[in-house]
N, C-alpha and C. Protein backbone atom coordinates (compact mmCIF):
# COMPACT_ATOMS: atom_id res chain seq x y z
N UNK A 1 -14.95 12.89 34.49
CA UNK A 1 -13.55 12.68 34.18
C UNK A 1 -12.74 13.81 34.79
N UNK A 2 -11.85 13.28 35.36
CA UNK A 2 -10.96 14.36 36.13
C UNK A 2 -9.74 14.70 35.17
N UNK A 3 -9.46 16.11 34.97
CA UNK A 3 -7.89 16.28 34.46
C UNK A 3 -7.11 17.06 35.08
N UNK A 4 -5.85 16.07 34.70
CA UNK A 4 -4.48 16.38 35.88
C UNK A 4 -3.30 17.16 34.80
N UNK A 5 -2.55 18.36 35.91
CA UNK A 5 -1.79 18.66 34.84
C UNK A 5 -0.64 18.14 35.34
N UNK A 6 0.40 18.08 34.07
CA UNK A 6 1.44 17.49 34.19
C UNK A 6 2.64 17.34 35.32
N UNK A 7 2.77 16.47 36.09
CA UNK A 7 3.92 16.77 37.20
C UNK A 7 5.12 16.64 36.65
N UNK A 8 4.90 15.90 35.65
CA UNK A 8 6.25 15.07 35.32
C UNK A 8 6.48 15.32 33.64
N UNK A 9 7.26 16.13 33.17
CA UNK A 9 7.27 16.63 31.47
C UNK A 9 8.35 17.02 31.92
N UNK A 10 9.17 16.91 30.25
CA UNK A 10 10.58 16.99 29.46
C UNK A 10 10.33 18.73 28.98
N UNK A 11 11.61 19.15 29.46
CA UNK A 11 11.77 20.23 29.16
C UNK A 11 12.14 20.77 27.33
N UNK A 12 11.30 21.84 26.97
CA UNK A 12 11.93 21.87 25.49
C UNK A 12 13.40 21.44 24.50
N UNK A 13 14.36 21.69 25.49
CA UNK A 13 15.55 21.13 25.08
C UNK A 13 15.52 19.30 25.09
N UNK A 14 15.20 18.82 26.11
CA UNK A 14 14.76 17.64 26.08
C UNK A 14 14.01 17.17 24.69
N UNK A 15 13.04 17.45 24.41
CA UNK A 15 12.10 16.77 23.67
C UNK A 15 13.03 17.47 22.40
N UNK A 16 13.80 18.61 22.14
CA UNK A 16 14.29 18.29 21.09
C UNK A 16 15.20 17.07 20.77
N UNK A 17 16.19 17.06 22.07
CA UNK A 17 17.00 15.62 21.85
C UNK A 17 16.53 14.54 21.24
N UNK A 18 14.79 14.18 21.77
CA UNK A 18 14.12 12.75 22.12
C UNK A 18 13.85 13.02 20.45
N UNK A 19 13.76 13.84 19.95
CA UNK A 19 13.14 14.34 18.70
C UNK A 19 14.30 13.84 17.93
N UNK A 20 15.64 14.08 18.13
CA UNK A 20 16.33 14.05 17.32
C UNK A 20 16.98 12.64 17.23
N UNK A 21 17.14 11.99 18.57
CA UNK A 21 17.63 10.98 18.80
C UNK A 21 16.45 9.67 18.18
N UNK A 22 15.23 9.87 18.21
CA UNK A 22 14.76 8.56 18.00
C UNK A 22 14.64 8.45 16.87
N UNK A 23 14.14 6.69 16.13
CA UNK A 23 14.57 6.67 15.02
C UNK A 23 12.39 5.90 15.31
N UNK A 24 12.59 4.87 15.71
CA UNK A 24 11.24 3.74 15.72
C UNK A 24 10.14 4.63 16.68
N UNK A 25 9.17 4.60 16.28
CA UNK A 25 7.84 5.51 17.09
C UNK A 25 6.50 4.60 17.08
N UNK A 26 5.98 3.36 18.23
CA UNK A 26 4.98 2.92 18.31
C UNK A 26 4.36 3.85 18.47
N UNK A 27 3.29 3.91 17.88
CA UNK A 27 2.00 4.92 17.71
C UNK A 27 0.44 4.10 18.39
N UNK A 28 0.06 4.13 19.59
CA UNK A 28 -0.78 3.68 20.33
C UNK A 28 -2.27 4.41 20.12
N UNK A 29 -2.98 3.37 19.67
CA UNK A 29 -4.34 4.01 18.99
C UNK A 29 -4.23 4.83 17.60
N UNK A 30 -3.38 4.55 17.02
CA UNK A 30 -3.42 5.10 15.83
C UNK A 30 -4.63 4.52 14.85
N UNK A 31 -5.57 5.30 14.66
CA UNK A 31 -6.58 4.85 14.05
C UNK A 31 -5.98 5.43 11.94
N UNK A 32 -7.32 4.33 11.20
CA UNK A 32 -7.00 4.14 10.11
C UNK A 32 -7.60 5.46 9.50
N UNK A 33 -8.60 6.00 9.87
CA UNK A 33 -9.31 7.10 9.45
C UNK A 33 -8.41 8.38 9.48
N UNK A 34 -8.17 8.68 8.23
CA UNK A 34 -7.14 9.96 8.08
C UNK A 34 -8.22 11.23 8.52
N UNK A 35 -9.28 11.22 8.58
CA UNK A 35 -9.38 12.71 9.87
C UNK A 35 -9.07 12.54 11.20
N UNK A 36 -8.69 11.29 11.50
CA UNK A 36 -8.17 11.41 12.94
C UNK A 36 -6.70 11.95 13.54
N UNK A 37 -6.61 12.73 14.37
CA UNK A 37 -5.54 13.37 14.35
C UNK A 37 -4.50 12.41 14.85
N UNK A 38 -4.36 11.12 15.21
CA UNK A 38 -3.34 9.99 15.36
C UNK A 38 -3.12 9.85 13.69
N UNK A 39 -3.83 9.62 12.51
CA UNK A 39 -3.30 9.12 11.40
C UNK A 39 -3.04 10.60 11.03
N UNK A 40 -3.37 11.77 11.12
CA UNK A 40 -2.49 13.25 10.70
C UNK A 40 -1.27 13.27 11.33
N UNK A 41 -0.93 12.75 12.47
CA UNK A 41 0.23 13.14 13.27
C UNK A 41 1.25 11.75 12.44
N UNK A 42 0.71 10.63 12.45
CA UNK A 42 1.46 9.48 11.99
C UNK A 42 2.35 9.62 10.96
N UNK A 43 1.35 10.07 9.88
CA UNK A 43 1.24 10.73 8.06
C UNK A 43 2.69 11.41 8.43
N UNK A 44 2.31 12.45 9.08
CA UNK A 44 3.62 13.59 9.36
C UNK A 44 5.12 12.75 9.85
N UNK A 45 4.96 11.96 10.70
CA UNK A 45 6.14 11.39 11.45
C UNK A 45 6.85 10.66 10.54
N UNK A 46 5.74 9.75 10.19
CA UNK A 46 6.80 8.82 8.61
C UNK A 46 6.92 9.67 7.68
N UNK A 47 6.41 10.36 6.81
CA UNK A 47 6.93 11.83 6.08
C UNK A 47 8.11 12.09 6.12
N UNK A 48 8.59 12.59 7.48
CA UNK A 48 9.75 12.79 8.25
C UNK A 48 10.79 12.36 8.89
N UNK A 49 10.57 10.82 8.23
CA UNK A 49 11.93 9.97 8.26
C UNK A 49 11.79 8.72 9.33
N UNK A 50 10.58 9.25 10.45
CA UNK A 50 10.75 8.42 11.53
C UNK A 50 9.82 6.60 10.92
N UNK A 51 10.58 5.85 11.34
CA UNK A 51 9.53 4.40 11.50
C UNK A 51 8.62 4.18 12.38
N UNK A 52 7.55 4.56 11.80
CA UNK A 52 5.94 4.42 12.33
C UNK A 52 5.75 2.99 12.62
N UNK A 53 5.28 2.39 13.61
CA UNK A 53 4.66 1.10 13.79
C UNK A 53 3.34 1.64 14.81
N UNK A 54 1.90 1.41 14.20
CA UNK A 54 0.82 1.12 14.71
C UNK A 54 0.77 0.31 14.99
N UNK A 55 -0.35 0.56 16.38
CA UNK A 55 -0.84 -0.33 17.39
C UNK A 55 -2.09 -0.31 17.71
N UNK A 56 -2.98 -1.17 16.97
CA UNK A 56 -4.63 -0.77 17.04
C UNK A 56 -4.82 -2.09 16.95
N UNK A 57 -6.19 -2.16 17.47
CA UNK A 57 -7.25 -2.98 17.88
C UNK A 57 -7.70 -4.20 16.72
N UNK A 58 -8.02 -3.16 15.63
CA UNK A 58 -8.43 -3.84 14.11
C UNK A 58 -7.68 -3.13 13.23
N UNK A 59 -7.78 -3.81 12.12
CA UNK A 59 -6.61 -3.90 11.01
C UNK A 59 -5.46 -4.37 11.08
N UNK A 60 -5.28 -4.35 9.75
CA UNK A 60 -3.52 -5.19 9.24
C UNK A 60 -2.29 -4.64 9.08
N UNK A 61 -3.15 -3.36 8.04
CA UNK A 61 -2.20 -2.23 7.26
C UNK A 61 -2.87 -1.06 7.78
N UNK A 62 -1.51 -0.04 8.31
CA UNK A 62 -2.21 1.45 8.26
C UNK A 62 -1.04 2.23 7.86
N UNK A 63 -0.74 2.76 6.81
CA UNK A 63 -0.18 4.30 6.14
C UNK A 63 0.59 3.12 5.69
N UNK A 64 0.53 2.22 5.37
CA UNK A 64 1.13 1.21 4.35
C UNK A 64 2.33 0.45 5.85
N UNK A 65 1.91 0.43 7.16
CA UNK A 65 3.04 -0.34 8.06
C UNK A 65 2.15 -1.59 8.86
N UNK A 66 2.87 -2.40 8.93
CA UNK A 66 1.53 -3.61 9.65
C UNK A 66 1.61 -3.16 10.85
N UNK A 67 -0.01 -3.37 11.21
CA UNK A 67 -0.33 -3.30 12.44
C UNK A 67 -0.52 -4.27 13.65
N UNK A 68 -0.35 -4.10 14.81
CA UNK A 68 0.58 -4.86 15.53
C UNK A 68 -0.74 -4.40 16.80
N UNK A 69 -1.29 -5.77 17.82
CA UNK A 69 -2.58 -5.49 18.37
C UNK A 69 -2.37 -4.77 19.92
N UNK A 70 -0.85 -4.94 20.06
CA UNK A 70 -0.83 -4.42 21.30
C UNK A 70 0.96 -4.21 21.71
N UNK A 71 1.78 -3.20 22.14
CA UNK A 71 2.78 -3.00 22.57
C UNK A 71 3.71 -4.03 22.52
N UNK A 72 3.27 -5.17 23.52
CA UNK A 72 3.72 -5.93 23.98
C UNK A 72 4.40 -6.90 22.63
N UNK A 73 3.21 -6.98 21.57
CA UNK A 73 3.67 -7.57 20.36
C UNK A 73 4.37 -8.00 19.49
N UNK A 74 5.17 -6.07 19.27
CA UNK A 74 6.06 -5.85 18.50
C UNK A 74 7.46 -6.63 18.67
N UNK A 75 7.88 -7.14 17.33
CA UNK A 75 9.02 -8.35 17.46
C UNK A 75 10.37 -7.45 17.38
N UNK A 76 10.92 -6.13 17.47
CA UNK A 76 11.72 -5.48 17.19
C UNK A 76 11.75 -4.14 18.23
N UNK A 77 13.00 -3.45 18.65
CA UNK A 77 13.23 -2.34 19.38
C UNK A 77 12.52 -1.15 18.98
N UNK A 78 11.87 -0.94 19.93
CA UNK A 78 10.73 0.99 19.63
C UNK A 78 11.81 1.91 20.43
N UNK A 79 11.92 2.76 20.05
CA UNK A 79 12.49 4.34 20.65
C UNK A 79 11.24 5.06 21.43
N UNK A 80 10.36 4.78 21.01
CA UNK A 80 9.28 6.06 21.77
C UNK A 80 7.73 4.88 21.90
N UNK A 81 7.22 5.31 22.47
CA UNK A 81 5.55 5.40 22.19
C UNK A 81 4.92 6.63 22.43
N UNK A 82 4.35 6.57 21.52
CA UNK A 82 3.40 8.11 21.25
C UNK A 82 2.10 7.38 20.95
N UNK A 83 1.39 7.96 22.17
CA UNK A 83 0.26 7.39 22.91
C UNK A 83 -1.04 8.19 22.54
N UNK A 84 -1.93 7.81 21.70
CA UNK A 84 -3.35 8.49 21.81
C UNK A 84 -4.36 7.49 22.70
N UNK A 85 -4.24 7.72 23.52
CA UNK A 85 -5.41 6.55 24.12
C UNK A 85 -5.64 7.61 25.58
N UNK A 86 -7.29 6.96 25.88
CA UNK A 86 -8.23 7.62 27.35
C UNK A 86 -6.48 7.17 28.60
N UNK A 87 -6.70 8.43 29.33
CA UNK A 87 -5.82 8.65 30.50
C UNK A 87 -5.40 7.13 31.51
N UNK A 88 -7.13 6.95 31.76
CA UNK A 88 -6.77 5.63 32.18
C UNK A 88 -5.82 4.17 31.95
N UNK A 89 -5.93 4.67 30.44
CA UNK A 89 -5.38 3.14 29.70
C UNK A 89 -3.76 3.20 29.90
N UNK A 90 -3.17 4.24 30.55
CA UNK A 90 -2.08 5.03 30.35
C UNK A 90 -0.73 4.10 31.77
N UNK A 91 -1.18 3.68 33.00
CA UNK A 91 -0.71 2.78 33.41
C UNK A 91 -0.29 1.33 33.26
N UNK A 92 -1.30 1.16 33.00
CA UNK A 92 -0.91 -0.30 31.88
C UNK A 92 0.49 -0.38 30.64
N UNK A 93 0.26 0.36 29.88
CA UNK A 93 0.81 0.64 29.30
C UNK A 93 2.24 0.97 29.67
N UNK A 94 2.54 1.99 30.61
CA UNK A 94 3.93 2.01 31.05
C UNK A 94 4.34 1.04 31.44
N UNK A 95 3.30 -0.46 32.17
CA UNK A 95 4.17 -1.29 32.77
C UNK A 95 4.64 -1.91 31.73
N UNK A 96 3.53 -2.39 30.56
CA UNK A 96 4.24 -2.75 29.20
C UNK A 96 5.30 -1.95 28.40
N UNK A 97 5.26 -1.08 28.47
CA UNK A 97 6.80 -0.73 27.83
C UNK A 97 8.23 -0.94 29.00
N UNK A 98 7.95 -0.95 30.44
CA UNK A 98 8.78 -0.99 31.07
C UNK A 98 9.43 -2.13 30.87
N UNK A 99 8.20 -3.52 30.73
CA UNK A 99 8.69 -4.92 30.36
C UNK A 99 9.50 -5.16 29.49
N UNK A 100 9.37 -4.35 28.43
CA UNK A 100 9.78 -4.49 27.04
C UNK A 100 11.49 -4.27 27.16
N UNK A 101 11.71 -3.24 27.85
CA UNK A 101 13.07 -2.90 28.03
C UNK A 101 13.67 -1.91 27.46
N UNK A 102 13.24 -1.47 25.91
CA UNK A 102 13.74 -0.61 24.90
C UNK A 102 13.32 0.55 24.61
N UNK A 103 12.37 0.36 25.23
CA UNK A 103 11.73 1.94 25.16
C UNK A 103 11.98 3.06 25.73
N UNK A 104 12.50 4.39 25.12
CA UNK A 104 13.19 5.32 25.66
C UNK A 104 12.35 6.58 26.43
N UNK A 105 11.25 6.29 25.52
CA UNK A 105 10.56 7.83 25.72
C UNK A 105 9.07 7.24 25.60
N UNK A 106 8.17 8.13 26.53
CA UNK A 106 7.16 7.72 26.80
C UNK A 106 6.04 8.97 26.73
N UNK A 107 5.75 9.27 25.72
CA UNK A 107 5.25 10.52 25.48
C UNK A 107 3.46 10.22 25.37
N UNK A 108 2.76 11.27 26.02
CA UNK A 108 1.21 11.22 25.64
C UNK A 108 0.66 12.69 24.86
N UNK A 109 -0.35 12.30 23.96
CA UNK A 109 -0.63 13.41 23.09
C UNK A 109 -1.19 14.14 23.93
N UNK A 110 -1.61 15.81 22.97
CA UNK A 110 -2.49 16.90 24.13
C UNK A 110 -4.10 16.49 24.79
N UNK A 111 -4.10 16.61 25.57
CA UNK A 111 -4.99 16.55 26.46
C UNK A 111 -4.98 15.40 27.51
N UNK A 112 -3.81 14.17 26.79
CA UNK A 112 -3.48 12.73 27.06
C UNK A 112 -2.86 13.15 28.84
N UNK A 113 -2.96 13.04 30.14
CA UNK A 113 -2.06 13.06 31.47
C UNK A 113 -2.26 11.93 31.80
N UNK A 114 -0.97 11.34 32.66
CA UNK A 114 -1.40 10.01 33.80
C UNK A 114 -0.65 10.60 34.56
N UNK A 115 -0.07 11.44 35.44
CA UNK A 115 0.98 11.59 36.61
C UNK A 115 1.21 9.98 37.04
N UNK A 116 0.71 9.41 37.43
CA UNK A 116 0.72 8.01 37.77
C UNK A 116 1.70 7.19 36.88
N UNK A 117 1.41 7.13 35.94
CA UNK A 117 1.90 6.30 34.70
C UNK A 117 3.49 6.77 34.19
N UNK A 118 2.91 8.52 34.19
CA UNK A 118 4.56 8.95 33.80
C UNK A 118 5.49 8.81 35.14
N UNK A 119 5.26 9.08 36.36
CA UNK A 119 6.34 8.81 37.47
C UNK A 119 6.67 7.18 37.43
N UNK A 120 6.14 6.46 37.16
CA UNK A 120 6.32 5.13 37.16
C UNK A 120 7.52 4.96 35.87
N UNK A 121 7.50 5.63 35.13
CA UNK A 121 8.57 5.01 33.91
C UNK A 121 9.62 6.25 33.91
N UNK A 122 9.04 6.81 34.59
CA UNK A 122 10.22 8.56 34.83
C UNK A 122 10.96 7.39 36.06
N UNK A 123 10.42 6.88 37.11
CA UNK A 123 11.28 6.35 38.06
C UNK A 123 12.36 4.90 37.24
N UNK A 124 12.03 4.78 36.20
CA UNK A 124 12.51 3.20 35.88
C UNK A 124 13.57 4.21 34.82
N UNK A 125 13.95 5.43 34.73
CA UNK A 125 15.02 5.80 33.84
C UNK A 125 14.59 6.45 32.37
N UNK A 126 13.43 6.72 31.92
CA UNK A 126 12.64 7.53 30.66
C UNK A 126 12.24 8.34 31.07
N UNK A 127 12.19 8.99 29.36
CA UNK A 127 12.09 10.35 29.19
C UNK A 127 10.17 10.24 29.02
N UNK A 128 9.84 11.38 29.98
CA UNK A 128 8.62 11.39 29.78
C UNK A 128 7.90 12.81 29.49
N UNK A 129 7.00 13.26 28.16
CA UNK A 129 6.30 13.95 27.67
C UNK A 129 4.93 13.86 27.64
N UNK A 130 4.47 14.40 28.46
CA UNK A 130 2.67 14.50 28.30
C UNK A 130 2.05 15.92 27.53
N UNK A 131 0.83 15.63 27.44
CA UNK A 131 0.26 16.30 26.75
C UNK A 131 0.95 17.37 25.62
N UNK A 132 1.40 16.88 24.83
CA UNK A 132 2.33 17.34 23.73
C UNK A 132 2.03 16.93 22.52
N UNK A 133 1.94 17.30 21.41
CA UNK A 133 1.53 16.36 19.98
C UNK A 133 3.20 16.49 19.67
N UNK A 134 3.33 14.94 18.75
CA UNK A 134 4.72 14.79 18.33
C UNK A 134 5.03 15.91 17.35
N UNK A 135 3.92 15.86 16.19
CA UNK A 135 3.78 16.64 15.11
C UNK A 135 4.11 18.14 15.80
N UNK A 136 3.66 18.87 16.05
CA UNK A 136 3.61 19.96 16.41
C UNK A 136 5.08 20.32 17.37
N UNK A 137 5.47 19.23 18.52
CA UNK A 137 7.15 19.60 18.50
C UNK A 137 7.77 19.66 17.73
N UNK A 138 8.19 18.93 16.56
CA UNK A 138 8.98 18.44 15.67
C UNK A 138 8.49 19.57 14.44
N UNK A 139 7.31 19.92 14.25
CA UNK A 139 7.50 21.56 13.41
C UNK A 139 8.30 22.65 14.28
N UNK A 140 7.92 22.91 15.27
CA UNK A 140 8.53 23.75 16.16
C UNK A 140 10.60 23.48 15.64
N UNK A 141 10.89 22.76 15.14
CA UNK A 141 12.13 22.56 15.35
C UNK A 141 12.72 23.28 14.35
């Protein structure tokens, strides 16, 4: 596995905006298992006012929000996706949120890069954050 560092990331002032401005946060791979650091970071985000919608594979319910099997799914406007998923899966994905239309911000957790994926939705007009945990900006604030 190769890792790339970021070409393409939102400057601190930035991600406070994206922080402050969004309200809806698809959460990609958010698993149900609370030692996973997608359901610690989730826990924290709805805590904190934001509307969590998971996006996983299996299950119904996770932190009490229905779960929804893939991006594309969701019947209502997202502000962000905050992405735990392998690097690869990470192109795809931008083209699906690009489709979607509403999506503002396109953020991947730490260790998460696509240079590929983020210039592709950095070129279509979003804000893009890699390797960043949401949780951990949003204490910072």
């Amino acid at each position: 596995m190769e890792c790339e560092f970021p070409s393409v990331n939102s400057t601190s002032d930035e991600i406070r905006e994206i922080l402050e401005n969004t309200k809806t946060i698809a959460i990609l791979g958010l698993s149900p298992d609370a030692s996973k650091a997608s359901h610690r970071v989730a826990k924290y985000l709805k805590e904190h006012g934001f509307k969590i919608v998971p996006v996983y594979p299996k299950e119904d319910e996770i932190l009490g929000e229905k779960v929804y099997r893939s991006l594309a799914d969701i019947p209502f406007s997202v502000d962000m996706v905050d992405i735990f998923r392998k690097p690869s899966a990470l192109v795809d994905i931008a083209k699906v949120a690009l489709e979607r239309g509403d999506v503002k911000t396109f953020w991947t957790q730490q260790g998460i890069v696509n240079n590929e994926a983020a210039e592709l939705v950095e070129k279509a007009g979003l804000k893009v954050v890699q390797n960043k945990c949401t949780m951990i900006e949003h204490t910072s604030l």
